[in-house]
Structures are given as C-alpha cells and as structure tokens.
Protein backbone atom coordinates (compact mmCIF):
# COMPACT_ATOMS: atom_id res chain seq x y z
CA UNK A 1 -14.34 2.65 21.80
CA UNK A 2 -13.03 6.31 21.04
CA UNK A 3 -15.21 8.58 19.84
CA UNK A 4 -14.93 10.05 16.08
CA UNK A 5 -13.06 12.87 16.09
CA UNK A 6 -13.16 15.98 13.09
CA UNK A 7 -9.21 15.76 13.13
CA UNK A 8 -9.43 12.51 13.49
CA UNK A 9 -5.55 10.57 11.83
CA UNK A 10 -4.89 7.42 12.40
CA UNK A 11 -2.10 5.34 10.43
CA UNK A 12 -4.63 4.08 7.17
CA UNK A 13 -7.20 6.88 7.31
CA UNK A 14 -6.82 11.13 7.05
CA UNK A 15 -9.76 13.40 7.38
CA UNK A 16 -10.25 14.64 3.88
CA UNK A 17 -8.23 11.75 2.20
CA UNK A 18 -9.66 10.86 -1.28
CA UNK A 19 -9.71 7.22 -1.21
CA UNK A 20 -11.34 3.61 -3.13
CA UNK A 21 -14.45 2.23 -1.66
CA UNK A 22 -15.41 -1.23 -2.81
CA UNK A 23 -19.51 -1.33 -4.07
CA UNK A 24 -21.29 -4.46 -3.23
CA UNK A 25 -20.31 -5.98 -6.73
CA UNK A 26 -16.64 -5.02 -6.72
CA UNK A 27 -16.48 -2.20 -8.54
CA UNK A 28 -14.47 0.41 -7.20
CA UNK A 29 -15.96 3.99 -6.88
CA UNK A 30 -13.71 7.64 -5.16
CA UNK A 31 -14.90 8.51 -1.95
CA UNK A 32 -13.75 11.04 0.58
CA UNK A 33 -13.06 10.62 4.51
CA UNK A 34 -14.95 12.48 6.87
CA UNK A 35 -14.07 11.35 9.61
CA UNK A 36 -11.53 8.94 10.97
CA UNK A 37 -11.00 7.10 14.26
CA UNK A 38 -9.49 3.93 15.89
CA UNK A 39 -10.44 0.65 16.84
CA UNK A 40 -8.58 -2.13 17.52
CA UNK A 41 -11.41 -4.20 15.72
CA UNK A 42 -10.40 -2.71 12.42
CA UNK A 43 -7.77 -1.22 9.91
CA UNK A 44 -8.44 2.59 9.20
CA UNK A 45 -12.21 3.12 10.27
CA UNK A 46 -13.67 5.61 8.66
CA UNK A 47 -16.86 7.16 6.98
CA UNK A 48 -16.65 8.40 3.78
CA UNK A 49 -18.68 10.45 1.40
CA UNK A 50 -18.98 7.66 -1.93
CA UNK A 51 -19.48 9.21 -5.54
CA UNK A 52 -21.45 6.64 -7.36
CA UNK A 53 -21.80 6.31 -11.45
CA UNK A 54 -25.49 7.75 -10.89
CA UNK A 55 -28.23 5.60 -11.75
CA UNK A 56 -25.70 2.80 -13.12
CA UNK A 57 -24.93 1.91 -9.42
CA UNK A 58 -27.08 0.43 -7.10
CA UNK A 59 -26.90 -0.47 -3.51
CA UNK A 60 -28.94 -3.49 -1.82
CA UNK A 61 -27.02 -4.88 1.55
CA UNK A 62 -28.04 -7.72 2.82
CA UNK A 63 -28.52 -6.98 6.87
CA UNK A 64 -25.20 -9.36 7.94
CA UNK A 65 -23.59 -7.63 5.24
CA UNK A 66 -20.09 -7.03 6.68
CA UNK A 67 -21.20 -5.91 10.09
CA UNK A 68 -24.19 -4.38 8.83
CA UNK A 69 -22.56 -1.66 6.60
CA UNK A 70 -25.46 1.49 6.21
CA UNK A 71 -25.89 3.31 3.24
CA UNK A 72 -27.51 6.52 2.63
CA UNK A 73 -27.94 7.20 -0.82
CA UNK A 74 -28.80 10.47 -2.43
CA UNK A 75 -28.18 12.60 -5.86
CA UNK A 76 -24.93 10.51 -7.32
CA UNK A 77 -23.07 9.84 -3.51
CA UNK A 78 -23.97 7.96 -0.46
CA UNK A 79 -22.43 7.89 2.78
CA UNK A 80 -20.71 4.14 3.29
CA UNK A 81 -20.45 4.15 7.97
CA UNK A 82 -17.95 2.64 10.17
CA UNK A 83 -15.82 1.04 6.82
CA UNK A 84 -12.81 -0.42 7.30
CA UNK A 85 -9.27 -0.55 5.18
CA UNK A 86 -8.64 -3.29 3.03
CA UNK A 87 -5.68 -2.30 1.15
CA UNK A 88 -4.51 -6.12 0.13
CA UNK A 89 -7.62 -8.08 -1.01
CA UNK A 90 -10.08 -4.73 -1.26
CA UNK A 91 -13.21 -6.77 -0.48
CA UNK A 92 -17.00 -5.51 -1.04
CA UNK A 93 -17.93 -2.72 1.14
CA UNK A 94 -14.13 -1.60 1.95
CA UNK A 95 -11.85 1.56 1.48
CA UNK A 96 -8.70 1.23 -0.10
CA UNK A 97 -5.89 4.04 -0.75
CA UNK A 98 -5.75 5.20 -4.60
C-alpha cells in the first residue's frame, strides 16, 4: 500500500478539497482533505477534517462499521480516517464531491 503523501492527488481526492462526508445517520456534513492517497481497495481515500453541527451531531460506530472507520471528535470537527468516495449512492461514513 503507498504511503500518504502531503501532495497527495489522485483522480476523486485533492489535498485541501472541500468535500461531503456522510455521518452515521445520513446526514451530510463539509469536510476538508488532508491528505490523499491510492489504493486499489478504494475510490479516493482520504482523511478529512469533518465540521459537525456541534452538540446536534453525534458519533457512535459500531467496531465493523465500514472497515472500522475512527473518529476523533473535538470542539465542532472530528477527523473521519482512511474514508473512501462514494459519489453515486453516498453511503454512511463516505466522502462525496459538493
């Protein structure tokens, strides 16, 4: 697997791209890429830097939650790991272009 890269591009996902991200209950919150890499295992990997709606959104992943998706949460934003595209159906815990 290639290593993330800070100028990382590949064809779905752009270092600094303002993007979707899909919450757990399909709600759609902006989110920035910060950083961007291939893998032929998935469309547009990328971590990204999630704005939430504050205290209004909560996060609670179940462990097998689409390949064990992390969160960090802190302050209004969390940090969604290793996410991949999902421009057509934009299922829970996906990125999608705006």
């Amino acid at each position: 697997m290639k290593k993330p890269s800070d100028t990382a591009t590949t064809a779905t996902a752009t270092l600094g791209e303002h993007v979707l991200y899909v919450m757990p209950n399909g709600d759609y919150r902006p989110a920035v890429v910060v950083k961007a890499w291939e893998d032929p295992t998935c469309d547009g990997y990328a971590n990204l830097q999630v704005f939430t709606d504050g205290s209004n959104d909560t996060l609670e992943l179940p462990n097998d939650y689409n390949n064990d998706v992390k969160v960090a949460i802190a302050d209004g934003m969390f940090w969604a790991t290793s996410v991949c595209r999902d421009q057509d159906q934009k299922l829970p815990n996906t990125w999608h272009s705006i």
